[in-house]
N, C-alpha and C. Protein backbone atom coordinates (compact mmCIF):
# COMPACT_ATOMS: atom_id res chain seq x y z
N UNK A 1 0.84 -1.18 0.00
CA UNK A 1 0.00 0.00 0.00
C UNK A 1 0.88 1.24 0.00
N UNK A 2 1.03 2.35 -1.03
CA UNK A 2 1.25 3.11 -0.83
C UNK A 2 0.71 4.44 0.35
N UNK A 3 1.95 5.30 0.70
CA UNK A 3 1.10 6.51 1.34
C UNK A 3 0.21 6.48 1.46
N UNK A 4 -0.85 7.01 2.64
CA UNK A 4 -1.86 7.37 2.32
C UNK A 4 -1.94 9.27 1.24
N UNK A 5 -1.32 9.68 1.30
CA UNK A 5 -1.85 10.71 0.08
C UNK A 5 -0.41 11.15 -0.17
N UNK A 6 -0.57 11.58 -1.42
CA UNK A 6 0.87 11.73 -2.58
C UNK A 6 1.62 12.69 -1.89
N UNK A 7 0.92 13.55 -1.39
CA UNK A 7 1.68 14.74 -0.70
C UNK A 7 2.88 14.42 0.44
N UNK A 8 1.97 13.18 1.32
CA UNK A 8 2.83 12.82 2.02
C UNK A 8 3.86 11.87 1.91
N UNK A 9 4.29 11.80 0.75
CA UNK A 9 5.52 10.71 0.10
C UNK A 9 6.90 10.85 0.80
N UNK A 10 7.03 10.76 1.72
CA UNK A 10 8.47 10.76 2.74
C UNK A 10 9.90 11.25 1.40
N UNK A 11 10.44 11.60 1.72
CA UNK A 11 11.69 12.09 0.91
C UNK A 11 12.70 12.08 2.00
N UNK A 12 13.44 10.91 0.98
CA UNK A 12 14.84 10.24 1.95
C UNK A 12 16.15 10.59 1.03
N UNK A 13 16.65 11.21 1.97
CA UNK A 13 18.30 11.45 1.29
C UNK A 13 18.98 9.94 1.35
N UNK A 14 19.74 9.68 -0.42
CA UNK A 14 20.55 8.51 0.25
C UNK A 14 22.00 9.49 -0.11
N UNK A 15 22.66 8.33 0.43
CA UNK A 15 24.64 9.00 0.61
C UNK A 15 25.44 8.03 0.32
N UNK A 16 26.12 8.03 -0.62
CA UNK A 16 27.23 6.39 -0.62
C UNK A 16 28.10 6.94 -1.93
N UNK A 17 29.54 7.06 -1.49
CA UNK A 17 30.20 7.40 -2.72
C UNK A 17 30.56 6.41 -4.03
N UNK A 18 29.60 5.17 -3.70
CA UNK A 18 29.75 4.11 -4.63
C UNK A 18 28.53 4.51 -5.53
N UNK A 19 28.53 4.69 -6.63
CA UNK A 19 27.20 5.16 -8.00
C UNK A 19 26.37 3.86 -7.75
N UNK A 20 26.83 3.11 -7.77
CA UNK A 20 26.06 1.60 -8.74
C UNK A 20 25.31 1.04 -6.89
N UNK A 21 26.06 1.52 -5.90
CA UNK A 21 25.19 1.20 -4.46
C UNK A 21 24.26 2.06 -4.70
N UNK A 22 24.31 3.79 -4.49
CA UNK A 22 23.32 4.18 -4.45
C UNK A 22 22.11 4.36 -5.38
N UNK A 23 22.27 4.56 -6.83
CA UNK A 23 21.17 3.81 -7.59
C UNK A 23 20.72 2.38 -7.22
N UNK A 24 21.13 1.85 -6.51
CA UNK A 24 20.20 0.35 -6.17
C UNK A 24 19.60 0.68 -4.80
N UNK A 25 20.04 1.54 -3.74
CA UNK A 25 19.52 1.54 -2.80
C UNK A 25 18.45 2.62 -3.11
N UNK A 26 18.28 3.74 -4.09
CA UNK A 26 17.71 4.71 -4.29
C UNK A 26 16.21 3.91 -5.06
N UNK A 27 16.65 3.18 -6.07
CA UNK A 27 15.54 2.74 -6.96
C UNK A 27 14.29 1.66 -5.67
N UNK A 28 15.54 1.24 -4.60
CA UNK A 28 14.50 0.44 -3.70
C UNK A 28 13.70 1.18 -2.92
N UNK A 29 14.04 2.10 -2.56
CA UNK A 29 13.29 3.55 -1.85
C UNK A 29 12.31 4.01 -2.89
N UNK A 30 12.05 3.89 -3.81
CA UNK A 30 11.39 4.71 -5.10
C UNK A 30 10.16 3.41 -4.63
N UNK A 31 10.59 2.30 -5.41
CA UNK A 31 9.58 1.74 -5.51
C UNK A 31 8.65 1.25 -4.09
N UNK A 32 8.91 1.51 -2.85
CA UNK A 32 8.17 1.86 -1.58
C UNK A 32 7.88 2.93 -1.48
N UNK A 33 7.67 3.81 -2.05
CA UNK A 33 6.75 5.17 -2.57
C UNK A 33 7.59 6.12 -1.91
N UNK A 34 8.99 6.72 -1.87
CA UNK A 34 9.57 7.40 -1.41
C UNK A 34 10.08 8.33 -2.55
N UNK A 35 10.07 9.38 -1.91
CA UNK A 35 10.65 10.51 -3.55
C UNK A 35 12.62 10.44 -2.61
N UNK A 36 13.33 10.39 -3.28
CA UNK A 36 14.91 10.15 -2.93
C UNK A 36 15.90 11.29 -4.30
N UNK A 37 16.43 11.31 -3.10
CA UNK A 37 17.48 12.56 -3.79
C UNK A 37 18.92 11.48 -3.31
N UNK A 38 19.83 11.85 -3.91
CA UNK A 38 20.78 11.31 -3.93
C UNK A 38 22.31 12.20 -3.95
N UNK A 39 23.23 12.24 -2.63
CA UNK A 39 24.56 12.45 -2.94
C UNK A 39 25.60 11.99 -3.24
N UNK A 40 26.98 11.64 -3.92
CA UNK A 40 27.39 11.30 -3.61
C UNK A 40 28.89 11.53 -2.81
N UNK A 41 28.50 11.81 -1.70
CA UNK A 41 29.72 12.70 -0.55
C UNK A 41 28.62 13.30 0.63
N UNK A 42 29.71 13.46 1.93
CA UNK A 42 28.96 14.38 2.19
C UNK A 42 29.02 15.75 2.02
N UNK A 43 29.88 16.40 1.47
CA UNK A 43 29.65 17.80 0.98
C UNK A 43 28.34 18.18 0.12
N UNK A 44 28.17 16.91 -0.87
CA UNK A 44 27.22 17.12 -1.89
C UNK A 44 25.86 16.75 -0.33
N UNK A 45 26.12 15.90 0.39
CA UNK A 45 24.71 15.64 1.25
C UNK A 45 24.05 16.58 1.79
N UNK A 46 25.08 17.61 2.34
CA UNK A 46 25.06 18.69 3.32
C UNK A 46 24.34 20.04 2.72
N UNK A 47 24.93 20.27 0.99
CA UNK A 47 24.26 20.54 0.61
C UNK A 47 23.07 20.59 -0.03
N UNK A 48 22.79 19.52 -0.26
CA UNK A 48 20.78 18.96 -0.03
C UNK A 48 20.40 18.77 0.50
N UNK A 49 20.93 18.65 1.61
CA UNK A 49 19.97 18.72 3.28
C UNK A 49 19.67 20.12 3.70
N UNK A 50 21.11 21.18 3.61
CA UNK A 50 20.38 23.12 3.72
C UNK A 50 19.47 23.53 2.60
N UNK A 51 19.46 22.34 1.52
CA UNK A 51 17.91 23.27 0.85
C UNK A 51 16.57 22.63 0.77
N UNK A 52 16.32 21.03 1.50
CA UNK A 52 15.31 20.50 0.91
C UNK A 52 14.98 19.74 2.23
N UNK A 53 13.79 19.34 2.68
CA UNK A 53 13.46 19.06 3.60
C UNK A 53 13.18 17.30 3.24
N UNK A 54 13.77 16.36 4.58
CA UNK A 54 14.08 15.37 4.23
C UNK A 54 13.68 14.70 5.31
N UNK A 55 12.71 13.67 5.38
CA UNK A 55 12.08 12.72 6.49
C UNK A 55 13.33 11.88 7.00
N UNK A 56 13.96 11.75 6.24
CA UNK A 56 15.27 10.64 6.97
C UNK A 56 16.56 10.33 5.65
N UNK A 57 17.20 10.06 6.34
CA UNK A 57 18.98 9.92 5.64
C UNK A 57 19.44 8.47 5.89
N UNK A 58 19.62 8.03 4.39
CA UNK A 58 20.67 6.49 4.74
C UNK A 58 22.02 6.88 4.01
N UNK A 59 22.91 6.89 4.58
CA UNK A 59 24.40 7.13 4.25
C UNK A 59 25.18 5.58 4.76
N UNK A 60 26.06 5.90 3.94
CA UNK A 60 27.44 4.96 4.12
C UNK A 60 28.46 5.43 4.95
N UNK A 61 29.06 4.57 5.84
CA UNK A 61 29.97 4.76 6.77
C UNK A 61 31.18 5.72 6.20
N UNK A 62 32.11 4.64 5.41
CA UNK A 62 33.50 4.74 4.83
C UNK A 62 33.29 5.55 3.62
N UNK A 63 33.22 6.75 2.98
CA UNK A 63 33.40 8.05 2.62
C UNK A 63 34.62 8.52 2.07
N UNK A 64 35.07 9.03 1.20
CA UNK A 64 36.59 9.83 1.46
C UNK A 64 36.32 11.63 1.32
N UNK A 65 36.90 12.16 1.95
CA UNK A 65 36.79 13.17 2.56
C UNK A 65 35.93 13.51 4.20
N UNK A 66 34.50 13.21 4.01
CA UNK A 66 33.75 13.20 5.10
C UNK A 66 33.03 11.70 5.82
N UNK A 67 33.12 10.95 6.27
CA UNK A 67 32.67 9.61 6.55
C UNK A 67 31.68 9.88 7.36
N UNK A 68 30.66 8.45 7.36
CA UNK A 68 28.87 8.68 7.54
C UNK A 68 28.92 9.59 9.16
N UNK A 69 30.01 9.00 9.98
CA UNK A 69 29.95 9.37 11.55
C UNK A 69 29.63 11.17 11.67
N UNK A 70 30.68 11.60 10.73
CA UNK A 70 30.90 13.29 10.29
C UNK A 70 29.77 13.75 9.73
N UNK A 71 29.00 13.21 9.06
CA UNK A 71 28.00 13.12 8.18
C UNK A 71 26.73 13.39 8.68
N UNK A 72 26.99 12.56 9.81
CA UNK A 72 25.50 12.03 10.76
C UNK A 72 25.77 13.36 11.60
N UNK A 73 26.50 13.47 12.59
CA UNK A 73 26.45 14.51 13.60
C UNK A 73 26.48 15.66 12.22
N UNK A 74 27.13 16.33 11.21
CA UNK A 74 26.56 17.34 10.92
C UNK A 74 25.08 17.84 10.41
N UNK A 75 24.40 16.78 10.17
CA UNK A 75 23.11 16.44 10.00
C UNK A 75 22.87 16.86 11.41
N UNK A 76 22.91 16.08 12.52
CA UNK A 76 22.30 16.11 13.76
C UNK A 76 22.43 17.96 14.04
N UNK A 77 23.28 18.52 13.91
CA UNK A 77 23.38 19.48 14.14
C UNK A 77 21.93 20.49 13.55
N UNK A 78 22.23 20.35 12.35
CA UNK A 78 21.32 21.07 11.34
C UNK A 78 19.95 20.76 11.60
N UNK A 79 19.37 19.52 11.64
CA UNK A 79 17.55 19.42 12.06
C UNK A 79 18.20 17.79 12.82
N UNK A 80 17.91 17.88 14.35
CA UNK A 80 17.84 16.74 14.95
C UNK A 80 17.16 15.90 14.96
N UNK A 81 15.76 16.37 14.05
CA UNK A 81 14.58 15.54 14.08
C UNK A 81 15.02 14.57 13.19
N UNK A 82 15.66 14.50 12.08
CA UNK A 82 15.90 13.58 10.99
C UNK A 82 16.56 12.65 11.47
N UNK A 83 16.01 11.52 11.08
CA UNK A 83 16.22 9.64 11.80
C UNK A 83 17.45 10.04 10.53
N UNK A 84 18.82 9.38 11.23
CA UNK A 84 19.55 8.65 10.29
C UNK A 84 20.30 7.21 10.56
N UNK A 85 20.40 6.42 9.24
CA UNK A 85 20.46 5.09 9.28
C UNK A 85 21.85 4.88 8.26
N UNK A 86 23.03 4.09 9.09
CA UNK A 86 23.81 3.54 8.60
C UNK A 86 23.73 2.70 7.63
N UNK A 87 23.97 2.72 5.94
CA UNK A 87 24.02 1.78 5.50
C UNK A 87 25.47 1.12 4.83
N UNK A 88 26.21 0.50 5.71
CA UNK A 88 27.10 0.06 5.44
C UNK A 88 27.64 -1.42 5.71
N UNK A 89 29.18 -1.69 5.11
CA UNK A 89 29.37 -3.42 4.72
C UNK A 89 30.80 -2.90 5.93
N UNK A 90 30.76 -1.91 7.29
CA UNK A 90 32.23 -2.03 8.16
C UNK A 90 31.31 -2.38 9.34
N UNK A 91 31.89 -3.70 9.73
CA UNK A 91 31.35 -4.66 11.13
C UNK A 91 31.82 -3.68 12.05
N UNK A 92 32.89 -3.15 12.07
CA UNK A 92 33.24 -2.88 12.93
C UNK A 92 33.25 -1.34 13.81
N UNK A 93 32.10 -0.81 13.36
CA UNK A 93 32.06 0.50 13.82
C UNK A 93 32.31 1.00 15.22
N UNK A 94 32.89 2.05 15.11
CA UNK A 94 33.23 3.02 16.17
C UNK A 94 31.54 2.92 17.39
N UNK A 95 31.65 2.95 18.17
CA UNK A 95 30.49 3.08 19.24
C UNK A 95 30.13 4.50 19.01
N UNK A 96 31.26 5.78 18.53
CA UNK A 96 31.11 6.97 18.90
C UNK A 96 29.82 7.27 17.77
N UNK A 97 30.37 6.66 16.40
CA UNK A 97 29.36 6.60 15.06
C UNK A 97 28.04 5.55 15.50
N UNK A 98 27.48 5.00 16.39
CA UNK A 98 26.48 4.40 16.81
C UNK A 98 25.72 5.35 17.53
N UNK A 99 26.13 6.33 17.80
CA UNK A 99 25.66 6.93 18.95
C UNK A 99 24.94 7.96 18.29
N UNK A 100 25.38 8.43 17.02
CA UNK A 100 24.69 9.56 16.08
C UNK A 100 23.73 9.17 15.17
N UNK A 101 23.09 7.91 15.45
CA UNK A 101 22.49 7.55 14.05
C UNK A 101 21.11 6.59 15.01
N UNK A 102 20.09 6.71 14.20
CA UNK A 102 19.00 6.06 14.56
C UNK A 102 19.11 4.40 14.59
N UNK A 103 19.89 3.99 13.39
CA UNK A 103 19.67 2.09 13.75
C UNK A 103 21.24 2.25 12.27
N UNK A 104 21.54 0.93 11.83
CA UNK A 104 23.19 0.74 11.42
C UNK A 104 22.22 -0.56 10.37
N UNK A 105 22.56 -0.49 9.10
CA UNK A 105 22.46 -2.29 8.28
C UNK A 105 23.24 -2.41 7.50
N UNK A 106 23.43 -3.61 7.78
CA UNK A 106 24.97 -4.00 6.83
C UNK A 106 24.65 -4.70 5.50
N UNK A 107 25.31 -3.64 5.02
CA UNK A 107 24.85 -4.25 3.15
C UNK A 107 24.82 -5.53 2.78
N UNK A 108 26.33 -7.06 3.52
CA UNK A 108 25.46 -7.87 3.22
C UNK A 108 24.69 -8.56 3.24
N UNK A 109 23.50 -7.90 4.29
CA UNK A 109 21.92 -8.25 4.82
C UNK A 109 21.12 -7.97 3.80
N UNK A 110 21.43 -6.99 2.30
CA UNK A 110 20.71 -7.15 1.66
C UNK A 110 20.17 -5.63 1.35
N UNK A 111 19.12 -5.42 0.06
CA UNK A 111 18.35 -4.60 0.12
C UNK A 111 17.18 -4.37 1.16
N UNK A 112 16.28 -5.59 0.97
CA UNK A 112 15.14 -5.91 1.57
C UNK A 112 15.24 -5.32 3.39
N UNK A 113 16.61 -5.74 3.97
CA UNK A 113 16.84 -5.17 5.57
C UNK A 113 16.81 -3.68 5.28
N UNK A 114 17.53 -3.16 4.58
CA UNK A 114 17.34 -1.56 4.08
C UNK A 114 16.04 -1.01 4.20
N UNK A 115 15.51 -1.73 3.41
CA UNK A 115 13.75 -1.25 2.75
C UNK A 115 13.03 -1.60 4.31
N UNK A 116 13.18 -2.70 5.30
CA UNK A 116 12.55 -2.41 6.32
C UNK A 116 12.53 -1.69 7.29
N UNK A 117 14.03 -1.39 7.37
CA UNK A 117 14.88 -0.16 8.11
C UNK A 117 14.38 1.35 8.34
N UNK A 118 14.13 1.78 7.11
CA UNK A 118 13.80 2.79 6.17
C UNK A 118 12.17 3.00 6.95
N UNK A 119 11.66 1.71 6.44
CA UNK A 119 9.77 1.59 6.84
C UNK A 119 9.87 2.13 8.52
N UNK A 120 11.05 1.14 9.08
CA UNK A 120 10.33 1.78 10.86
C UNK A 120 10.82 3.29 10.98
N UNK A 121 12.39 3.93 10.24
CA UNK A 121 12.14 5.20 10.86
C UNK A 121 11.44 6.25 10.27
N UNK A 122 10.36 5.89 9.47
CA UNK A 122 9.27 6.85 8.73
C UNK A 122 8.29 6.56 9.24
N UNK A 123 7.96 5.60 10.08
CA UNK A 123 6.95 5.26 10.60
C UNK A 123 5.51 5.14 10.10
N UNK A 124 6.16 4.83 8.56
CA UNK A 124 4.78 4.37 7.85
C UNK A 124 5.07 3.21 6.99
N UNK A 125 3.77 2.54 6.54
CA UNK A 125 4.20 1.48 5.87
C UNK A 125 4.25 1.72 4.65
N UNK A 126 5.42 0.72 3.99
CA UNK A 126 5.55 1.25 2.22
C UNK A 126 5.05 0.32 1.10
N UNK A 127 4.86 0.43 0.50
CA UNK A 127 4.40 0.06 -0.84
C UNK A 127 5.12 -1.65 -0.90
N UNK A 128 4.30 -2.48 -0.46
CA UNK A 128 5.03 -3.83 -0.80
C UNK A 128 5.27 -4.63 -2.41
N UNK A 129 4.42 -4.21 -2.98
CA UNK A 129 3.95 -5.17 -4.22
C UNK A 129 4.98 -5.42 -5.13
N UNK A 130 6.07 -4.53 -4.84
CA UNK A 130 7.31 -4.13 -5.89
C UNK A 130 8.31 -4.77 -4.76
N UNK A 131 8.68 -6.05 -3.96
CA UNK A 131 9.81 -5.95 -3.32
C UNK A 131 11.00 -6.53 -3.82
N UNK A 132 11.85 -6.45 -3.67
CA UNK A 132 13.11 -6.89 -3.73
C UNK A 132 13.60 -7.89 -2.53
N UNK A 133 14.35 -8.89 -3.61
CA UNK A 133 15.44 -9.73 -2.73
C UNK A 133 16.73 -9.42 -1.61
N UNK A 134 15.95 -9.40 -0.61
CA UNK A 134 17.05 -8.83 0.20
C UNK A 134 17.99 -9.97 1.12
């Protein structure tokens, strides 16, 4: 089931300096009725987050220049309300980068853990009929 009304279509920033991750994580957000903008960095994130208003953020940890931890707290800074969600393949994260982010999934759990991830911190349910193998 999609949204209940078009207006309210959640718009999720994704972040991953890999192209071919974030078109796959972006197209899975699309088809659960999400409108998604896409950076890839966080310089480019930071600046689509000061102009566009965004229900929630999935970024990637490992980054070059700014990494998700830097990413997340400058987000947190800017609107605290925005849930953000780790999406990354490093087991081994810092506790300090746990501490800035709403919930952590490790890519190889799949799309499908993403797409449910996504569902609890919007707190609505998304569009099933289109799912993916996660």
């Amino acid at each position: 089931m999609p949204y209940p009304h078009a207006a309210a279509k959640p718009v999720v920033l994704c972040v991953d300096d890999d192209s071919s991750v974030l078109a796959v994580t972006a197209l899975a957000l699309q088809l659960d009725g999400c409108t998604v903008l896409t950076a890839e960095g966080g310089a480019a994130a930071l600046e689509l987050f000061r102009s566009h208003h965004f229900d929630a953020v999935v970024l990637d940890y490992e980054m070059p220049g700014m990494d998700g931890g830097a990413l997340a707290e400058a987000i947190q800074a800017l609107d605290p309300r925005v849930p953000k969600l780790l999406f990354t393949g490093r087991a081994d994260l810092p506790a300090s980068v746990l501490g800035k982010v709403e919930g952590v999934c490790w890519k190889p759990s799949g799309i499908g853990a993403l797409r449910s991830r996504v569902r609890l911190l919007l707190g609505n349910p998304c569009r099933q009929a289109h799912s993916m193998a996660g």
